[in-house]
N, C-alpha and C. Protein backbone atom coordinates (compact mmCIF):
# COMPACT_ATOMS: atom_id res chain seq x y z
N UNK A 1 65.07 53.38 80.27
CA UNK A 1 66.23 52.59 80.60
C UNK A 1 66.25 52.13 82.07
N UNK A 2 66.12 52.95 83.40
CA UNK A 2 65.74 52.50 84.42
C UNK A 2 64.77 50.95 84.71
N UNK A 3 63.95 51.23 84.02
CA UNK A 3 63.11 50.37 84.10
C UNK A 3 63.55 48.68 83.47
N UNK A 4 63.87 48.67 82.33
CA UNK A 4 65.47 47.77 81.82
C UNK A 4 65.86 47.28 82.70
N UNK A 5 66.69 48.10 83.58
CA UNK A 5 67.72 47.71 84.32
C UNK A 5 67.39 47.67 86.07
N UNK A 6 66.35 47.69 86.29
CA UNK A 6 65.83 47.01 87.16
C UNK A 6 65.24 45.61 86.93
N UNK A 7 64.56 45.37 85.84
CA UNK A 7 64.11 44.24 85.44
C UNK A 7 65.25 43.16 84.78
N UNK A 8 66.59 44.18 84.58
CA UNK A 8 67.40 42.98 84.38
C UNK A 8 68.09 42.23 86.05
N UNK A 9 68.24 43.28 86.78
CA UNK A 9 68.63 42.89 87.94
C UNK A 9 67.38 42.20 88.95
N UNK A 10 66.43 41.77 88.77
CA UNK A 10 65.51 41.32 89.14
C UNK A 10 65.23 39.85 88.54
N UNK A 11 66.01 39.64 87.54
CA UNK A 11 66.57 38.52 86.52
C UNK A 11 67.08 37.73 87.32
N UNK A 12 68.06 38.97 87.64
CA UNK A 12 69.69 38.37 87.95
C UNK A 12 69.38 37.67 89.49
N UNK A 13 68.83 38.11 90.24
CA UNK A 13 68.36 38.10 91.48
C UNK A 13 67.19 36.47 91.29
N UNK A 14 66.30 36.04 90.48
CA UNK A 14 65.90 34.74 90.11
C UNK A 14 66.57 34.21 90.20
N UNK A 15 67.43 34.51 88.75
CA UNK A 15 68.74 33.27 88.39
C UNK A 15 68.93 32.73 89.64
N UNK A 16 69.65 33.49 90.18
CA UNK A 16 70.54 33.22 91.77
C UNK A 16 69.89 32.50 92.65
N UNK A 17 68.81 33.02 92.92
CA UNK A 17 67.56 31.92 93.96
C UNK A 17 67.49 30.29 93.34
N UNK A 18 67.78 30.49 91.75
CA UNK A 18 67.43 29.44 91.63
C UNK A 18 68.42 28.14 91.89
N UNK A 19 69.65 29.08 91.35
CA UNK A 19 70.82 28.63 91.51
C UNK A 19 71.26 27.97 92.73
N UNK A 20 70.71 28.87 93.56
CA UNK A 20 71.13 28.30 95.50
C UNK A 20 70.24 27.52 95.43
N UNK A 21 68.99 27.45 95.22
CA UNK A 21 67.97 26.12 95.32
C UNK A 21 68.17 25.01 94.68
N UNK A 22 69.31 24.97 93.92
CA UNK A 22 69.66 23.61 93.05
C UNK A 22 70.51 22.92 93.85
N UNK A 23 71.11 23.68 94.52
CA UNK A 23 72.17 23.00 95.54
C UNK A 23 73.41 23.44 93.95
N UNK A 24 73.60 24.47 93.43
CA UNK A 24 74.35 24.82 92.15
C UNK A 24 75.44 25.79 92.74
N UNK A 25 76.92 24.93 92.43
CA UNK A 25 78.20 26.27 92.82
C UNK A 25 77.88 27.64 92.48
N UNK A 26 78.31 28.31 93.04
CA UNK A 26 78.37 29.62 93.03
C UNK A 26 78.87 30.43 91.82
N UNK A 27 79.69 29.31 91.06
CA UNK A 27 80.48 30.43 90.09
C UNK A 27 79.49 29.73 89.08
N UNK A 28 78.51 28.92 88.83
CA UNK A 28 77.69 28.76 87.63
C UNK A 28 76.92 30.00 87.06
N UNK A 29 77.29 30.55 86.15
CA UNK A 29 76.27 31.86 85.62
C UNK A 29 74.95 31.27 84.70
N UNK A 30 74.08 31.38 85.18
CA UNK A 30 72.75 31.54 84.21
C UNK A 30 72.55 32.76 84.06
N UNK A 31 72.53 32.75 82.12
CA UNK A 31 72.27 33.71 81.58
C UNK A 31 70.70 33.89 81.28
N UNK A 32 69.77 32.97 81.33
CA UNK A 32 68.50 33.41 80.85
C UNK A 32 67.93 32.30 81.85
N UNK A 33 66.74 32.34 83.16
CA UNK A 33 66.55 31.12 83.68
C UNK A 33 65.27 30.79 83.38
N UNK A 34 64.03 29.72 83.23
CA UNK A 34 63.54 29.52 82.99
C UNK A 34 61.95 30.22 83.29
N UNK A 35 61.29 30.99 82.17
CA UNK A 35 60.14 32.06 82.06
C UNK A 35 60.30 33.11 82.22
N UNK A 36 62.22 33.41 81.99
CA UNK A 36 62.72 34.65 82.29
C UNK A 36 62.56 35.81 80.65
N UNK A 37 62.44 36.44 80.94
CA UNK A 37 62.20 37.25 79.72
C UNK A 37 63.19 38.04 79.48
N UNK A 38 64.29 37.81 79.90
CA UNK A 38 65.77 38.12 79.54
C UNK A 38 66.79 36.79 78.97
N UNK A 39 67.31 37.57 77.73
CA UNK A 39 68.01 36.56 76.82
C UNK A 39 69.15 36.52 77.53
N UNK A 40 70.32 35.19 76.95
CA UNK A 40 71.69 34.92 77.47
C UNK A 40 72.43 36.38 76.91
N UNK A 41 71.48 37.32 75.88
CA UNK A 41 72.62 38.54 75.47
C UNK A 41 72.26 39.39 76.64
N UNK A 42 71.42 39.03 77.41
CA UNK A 42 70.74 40.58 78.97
C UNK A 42 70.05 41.47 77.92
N UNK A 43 69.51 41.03 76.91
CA UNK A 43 68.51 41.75 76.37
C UNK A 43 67.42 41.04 76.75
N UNK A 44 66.12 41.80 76.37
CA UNK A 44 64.75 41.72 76.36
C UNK A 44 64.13 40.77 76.13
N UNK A 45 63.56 39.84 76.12
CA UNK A 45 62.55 38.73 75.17
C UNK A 45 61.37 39.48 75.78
N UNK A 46 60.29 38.73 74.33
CA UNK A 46 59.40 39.32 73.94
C UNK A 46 58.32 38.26 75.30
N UNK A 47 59.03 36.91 74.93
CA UNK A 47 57.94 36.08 75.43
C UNK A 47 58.90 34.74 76.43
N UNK A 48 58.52 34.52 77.32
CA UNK A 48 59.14 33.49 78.32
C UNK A 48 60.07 32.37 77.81
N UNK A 49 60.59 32.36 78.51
CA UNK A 49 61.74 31.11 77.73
C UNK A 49 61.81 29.91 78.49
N UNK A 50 61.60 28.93 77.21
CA UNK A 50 61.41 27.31 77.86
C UNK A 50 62.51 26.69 78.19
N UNK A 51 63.87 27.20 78.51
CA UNK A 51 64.90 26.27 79.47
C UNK A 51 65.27 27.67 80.14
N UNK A 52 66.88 26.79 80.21
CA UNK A 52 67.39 27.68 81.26
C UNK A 52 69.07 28.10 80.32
N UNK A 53 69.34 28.74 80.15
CA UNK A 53 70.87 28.97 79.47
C UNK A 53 71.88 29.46 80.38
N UNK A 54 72.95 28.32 80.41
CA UNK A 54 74.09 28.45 81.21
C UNK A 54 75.57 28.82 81.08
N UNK A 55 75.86 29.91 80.83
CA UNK A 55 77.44 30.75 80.37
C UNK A 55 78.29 29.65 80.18
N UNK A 56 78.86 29.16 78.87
CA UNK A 56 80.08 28.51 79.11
C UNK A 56 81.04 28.72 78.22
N UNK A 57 82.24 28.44 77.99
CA UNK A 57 83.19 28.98 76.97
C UNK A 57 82.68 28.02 75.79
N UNK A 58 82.84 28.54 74.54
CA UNK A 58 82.88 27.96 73.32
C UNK A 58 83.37 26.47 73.49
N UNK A 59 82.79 25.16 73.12
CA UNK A 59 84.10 24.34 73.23
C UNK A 59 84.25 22.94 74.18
N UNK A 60 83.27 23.91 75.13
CA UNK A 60 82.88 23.44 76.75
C UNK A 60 82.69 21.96 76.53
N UNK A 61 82.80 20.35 76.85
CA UNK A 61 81.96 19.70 77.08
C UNK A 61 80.51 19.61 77.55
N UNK A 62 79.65 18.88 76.61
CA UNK A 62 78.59 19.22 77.16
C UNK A 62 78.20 18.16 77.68
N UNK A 63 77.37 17.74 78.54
CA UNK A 63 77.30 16.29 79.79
C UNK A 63 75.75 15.82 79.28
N UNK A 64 75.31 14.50 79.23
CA UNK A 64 74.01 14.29 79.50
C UNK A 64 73.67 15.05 81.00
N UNK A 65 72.76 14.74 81.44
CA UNK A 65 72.33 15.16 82.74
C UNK A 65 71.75 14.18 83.70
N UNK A 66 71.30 12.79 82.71
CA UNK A 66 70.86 11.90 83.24
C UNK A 66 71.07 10.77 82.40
N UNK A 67 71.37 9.42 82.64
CA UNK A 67 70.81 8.03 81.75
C UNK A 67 70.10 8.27 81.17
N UNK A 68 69.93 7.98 79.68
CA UNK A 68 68.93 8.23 78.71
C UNK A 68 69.54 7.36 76.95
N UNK A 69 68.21 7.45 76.23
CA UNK A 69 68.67 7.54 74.94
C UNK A 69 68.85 9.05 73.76
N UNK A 70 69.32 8.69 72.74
CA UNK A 70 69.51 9.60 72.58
C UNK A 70 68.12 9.78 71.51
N UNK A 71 67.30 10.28 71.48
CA UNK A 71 65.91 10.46 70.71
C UNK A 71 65.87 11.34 69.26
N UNK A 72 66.78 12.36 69.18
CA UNK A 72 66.83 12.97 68.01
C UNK A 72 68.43 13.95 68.18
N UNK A 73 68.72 13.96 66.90
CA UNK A 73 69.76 15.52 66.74
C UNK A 73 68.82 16.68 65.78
N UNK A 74 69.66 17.47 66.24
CA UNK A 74 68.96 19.30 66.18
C UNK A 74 69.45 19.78 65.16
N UNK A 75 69.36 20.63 64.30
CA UNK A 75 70.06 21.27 63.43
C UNK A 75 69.13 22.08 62.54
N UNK A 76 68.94 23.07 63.50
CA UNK A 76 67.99 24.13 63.26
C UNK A 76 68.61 25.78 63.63
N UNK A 77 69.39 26.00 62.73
CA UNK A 77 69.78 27.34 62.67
C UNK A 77 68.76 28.53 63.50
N UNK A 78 67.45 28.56 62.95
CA UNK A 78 66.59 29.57 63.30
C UNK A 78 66.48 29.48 64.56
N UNK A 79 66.48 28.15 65.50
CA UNK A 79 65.98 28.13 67.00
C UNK A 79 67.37 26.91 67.98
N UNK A 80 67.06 26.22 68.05
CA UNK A 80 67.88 25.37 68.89
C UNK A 80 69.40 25.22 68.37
N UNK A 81 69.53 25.47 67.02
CA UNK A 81 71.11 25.20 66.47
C UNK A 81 71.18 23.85 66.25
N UNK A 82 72.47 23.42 66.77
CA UNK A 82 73.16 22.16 66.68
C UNK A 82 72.84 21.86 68.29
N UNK A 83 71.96 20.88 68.13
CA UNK A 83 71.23 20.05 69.73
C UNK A 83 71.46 18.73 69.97
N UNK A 84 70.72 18.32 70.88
CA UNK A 84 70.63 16.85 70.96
C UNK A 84 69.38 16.80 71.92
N UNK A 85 67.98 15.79 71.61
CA UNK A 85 67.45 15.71 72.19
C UNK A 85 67.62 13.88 73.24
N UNK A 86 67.54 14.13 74.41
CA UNK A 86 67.44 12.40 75.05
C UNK A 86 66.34 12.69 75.92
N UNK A 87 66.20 11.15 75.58
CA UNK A 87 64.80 10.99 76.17
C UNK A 87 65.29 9.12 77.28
N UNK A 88 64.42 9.90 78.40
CA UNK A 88 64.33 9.10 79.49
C UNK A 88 63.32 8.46 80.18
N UNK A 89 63.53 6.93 79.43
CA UNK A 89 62.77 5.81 79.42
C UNK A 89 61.84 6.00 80.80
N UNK A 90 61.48 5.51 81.37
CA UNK A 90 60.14 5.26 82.39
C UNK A 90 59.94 6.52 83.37
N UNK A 91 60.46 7.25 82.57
CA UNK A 91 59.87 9.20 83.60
C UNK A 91 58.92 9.86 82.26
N UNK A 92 58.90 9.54 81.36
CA UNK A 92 58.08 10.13 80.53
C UNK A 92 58.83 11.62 80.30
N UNK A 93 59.92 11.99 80.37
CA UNK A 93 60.79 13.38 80.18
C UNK A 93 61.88 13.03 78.90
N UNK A 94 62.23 14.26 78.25
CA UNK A 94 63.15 14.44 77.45
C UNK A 94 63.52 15.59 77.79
N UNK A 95 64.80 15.96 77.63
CA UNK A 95 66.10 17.12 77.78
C UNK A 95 66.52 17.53 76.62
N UNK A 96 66.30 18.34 76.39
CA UNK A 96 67.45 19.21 75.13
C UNK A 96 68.66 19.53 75.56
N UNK A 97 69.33 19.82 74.85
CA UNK A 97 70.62 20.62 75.00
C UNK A 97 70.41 21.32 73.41
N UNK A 98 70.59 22.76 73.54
CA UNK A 98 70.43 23.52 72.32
C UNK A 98 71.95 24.66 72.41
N UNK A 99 72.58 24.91 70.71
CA UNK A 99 73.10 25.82 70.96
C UNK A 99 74.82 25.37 70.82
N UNK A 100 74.86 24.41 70.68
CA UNK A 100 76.25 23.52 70.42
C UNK A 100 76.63 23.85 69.36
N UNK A 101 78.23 23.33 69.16
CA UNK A 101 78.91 23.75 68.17
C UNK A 101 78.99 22.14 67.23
N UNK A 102 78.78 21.18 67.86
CA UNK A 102 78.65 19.81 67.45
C UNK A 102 78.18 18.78 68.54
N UNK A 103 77.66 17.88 67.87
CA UNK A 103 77.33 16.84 69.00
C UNK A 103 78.00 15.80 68.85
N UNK A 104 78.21 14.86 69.55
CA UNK A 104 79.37 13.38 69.31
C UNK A 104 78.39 12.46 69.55
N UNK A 105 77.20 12.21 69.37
CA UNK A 105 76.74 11.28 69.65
C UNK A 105 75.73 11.10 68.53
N UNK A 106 74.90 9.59 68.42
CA UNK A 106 74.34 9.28 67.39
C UNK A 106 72.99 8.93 67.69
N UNK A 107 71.89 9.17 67.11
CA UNK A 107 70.84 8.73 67.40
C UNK A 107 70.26 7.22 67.48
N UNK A 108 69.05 6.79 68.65
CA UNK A 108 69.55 5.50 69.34
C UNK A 108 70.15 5.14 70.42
N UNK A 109 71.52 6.47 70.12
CA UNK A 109 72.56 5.80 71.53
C UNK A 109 72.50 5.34 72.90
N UNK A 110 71.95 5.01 73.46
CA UNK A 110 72.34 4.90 75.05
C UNK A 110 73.52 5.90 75.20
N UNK A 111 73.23 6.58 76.65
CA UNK A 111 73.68 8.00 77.41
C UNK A 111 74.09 7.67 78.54
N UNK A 112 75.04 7.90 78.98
CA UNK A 112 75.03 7.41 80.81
C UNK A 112 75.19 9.08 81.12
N UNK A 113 74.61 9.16 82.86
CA UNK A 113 74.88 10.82 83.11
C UNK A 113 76.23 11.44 82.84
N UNK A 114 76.61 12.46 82.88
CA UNK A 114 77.81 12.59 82.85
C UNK A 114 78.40 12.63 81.72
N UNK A 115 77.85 11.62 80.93
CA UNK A 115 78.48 11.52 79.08
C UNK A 115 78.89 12.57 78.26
N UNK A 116 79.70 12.81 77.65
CA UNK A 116 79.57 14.03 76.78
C UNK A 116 79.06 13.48 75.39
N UNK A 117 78.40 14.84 75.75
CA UNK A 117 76.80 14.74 74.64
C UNK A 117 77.42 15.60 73.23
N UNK A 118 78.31 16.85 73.47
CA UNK A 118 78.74 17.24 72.23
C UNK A 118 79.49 18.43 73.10
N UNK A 119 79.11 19.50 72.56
CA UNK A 119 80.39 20.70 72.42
C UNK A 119 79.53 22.02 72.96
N UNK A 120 79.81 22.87 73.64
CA UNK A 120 79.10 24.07 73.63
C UNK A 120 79.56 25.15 72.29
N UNK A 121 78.66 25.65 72.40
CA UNK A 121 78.66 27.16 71.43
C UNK A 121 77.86 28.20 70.91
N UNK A 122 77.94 28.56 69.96
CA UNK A 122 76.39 30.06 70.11
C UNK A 122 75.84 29.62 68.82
N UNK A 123 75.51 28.34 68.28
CA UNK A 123 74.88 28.09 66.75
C UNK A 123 73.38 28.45 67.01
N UNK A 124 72.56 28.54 65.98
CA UNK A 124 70.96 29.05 66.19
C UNK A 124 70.59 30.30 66.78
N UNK A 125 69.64 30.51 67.41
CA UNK A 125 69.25 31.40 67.81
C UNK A 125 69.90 32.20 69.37
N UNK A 126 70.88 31.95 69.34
CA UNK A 126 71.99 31.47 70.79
C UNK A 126 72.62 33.77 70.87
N UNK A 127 72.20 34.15 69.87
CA UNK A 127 72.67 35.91 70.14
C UNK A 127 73.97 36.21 69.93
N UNK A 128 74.71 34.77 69.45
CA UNK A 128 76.01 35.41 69.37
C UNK A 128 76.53 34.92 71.08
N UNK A 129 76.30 34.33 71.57
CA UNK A 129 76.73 34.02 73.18
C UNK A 129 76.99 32.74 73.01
N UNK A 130 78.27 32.34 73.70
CA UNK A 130 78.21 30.78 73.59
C UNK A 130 77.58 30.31 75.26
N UNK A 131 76.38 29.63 75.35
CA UNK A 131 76.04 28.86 76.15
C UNK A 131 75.55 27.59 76.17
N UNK A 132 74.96 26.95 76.59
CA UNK A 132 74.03 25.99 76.46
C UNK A 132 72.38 26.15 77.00
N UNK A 133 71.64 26.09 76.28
CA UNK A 133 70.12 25.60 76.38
C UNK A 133 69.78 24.26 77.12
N UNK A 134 69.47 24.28 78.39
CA UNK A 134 69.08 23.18 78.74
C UNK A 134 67.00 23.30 78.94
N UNK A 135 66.49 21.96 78.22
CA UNK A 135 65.29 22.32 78.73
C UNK A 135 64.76 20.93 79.23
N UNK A 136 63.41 20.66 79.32
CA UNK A 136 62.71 19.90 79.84
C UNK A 136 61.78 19.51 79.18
N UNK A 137 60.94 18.34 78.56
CA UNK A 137 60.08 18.25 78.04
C UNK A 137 59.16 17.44 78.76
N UNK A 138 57.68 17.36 78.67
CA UNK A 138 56.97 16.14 78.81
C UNK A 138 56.70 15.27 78.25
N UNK A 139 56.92 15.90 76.98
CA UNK A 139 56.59 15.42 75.69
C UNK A 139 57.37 15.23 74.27
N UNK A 140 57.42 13.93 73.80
CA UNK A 140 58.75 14.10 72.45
C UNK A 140 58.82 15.95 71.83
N UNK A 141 60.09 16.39 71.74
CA UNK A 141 60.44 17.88 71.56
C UNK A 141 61.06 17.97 70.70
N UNK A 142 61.32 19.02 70.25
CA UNK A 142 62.97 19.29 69.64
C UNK A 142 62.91 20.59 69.79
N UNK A 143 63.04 20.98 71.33
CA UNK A 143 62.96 22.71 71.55
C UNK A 143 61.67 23.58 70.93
N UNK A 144 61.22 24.04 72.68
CA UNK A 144 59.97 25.07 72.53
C UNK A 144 60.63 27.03 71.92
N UNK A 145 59.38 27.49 71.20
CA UNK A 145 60.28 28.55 71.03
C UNK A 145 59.71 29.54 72.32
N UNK A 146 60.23 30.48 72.29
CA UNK A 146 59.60 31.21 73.51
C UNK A 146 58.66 31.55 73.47
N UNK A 147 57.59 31.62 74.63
CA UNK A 147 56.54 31.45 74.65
C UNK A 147 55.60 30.50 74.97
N UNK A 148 55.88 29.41 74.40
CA UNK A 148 55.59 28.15 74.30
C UNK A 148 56.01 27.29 75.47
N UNK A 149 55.45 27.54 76.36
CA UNK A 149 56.00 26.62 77.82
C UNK A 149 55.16 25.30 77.80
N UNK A 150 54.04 25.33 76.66
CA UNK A 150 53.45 23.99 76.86
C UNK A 150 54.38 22.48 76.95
N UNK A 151 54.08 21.75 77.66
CA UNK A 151 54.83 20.71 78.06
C UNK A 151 56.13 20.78 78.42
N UNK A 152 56.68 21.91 79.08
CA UNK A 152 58.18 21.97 79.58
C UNK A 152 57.83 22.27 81.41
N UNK A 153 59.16 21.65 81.97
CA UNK A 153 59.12 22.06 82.65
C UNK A 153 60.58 22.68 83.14
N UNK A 154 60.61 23.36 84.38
CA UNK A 154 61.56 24.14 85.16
C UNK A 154 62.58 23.12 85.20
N UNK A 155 64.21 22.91 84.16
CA UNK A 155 65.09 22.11 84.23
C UNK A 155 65.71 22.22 86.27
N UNK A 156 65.54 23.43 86.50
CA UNK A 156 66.39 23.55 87.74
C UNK A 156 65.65 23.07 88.97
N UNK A 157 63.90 22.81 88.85
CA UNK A 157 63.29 21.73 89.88
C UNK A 157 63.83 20.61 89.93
N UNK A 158 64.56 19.96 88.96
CA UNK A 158 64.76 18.47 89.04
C UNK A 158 66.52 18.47 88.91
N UNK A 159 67.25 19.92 88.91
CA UNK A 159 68.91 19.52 89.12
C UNK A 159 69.43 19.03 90.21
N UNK A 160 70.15 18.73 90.52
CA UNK A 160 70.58 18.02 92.31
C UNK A 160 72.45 18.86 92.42
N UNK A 161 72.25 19.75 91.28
CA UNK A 161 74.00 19.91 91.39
C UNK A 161 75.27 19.23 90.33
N UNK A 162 76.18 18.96 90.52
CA UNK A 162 77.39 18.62 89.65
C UNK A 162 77.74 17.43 89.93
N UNK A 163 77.47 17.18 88.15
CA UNK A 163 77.83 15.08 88.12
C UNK A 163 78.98 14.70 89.07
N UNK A 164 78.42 13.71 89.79
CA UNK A 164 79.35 13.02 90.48
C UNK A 164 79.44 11.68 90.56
N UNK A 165 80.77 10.81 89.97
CA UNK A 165 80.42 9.48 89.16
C UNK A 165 80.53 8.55 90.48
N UNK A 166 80.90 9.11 92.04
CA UNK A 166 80.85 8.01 92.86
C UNK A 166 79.18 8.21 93.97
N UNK A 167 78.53 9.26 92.81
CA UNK A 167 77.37 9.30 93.47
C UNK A 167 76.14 8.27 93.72
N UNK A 168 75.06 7.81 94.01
CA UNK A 168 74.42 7.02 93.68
C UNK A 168 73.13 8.03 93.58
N UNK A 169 72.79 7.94 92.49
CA UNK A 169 70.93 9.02 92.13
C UNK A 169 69.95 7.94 92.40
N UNK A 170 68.59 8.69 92.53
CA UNK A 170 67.52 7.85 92.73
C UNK A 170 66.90 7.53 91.42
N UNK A 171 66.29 6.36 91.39
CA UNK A 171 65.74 5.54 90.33
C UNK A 171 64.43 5.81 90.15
N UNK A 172 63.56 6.27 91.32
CA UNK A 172 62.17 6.21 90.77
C UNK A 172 61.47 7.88 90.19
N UNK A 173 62.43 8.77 90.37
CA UNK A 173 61.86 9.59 89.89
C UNK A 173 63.19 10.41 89.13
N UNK A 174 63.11 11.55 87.97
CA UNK A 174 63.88 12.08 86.89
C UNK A 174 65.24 13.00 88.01
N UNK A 175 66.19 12.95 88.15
CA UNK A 175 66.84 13.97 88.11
C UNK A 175 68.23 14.44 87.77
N UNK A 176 68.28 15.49 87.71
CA UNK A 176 69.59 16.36 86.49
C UNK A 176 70.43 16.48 87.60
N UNK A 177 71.89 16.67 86.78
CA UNK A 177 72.92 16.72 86.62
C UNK A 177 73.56 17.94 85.79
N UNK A 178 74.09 18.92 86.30
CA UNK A 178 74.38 20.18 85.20
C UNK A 178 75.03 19.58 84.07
N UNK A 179 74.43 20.21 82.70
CA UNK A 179 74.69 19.84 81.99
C UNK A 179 77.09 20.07 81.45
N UNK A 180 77.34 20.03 82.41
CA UNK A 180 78.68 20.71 82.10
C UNK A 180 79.64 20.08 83.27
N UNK A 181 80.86 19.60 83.18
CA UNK A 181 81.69 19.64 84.78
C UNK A 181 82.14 20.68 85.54
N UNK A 182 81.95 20.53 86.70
CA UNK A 182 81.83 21.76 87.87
C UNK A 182 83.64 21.90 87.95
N UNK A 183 83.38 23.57 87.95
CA UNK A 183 85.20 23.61 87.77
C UNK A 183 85.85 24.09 86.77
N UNK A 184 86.99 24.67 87.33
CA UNK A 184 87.52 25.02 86.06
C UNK A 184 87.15 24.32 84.48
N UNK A 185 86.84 25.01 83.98
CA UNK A 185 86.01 24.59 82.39
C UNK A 185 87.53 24.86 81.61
N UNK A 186 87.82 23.26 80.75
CA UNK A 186 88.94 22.94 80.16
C UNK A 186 88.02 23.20 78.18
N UNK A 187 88.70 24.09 77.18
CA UNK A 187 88.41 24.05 76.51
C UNK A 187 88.90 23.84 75.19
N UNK A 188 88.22 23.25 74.12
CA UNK A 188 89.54 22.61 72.98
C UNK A 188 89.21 23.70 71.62
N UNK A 189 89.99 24.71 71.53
CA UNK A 189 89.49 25.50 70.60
C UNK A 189 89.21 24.72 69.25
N UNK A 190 90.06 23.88 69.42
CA UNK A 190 89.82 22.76 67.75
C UNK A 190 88.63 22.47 67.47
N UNK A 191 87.49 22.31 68.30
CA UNK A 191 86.30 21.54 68.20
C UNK A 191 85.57 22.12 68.13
């Protein structure tokens, strides 16, 4: 058990680095960060994990992270749940969001950042935790299982922090937007 619980606090201690390196508020909890071998439950994984999972209440809005289309929906109980994959035209990247309770959007769609993409919640392989799965792809996806880091990359290299609609982002290269609004988190138990 020692050993556990050093390696979970050694987790916890990533998360956080990574968190301050995003330029990411303080009260954002990542529960599992990316090649961490601790699940959003602070249990064990067997094998590295291809996003990053971020604590939010059931319910949560969930945000694109960037301009995009919307490339596929998820609905895979065993792994990603109820998702949404978008994919972003001239960076060669796609984003998941895994782990929702529904998505509001349709495949095809055009995304602006910021958009709400669907709903948080713990559907799929999510432990019973409601968060969100954010990942990274290089390559058309629909969520790596763990282990499988081929063609993903580190969502929190390319975050810049919390959507901001009087911001102006740069155009020539990919970057995120937490998938969620910074702040008190408003939630609609109905949904």
């Amino acid at each position: 058990m020692p050993g556990l619980r050093r390696g979970l606090a050694v987790a916890v201690l990533l998360a956080a680095a990574a968190v301050a390196a995003a330029d990411v508020p303080a009260d954002v909890l990542i529960l599992s960060s990316y090649r961490s071998r601790v699940g959003a439950n602070a249990r064990p994984r067997l094998q590295p994990h291809a996003g990053v999972d971020f604590a939010l209440p059931a319910g949560t809005p969930v945000l694109a992270g960037a301009d995009g289309e919307v490339g596929m929906l998820i609905d895979y109980e065993p792994g990603c749940g109820v998702g949404v994959v978008l994919l972003h035209p001239g960076f060669t990247r796609w984003t998941v969001y895994c782990h929702l309770t529904r998505a509001v959007v349709k495949t095809r769609q055009a995304v602006a950042r910021g958009e709400r993409i669907g709903f948080s919640g713990a559907s799929g392989n999510s432990a019973g935790v409601p968060h969100v799965h954010l990942e990274v792809c290089t390559a058309p996806c629909a969520s790596h299982r763990d282990g499988d880091l081929r063609g993903t990359l580190d969502p929190m290299a390319l975050v810049v922090g919390c959507h901001d609609p009087q911001r102006v982002y740069p155009t020539d290269r990919l970057v995120l937007t937490l998938p969620f609004e910074c702040g008190p988190w408003s939630t609609d138990a109905g949904r």
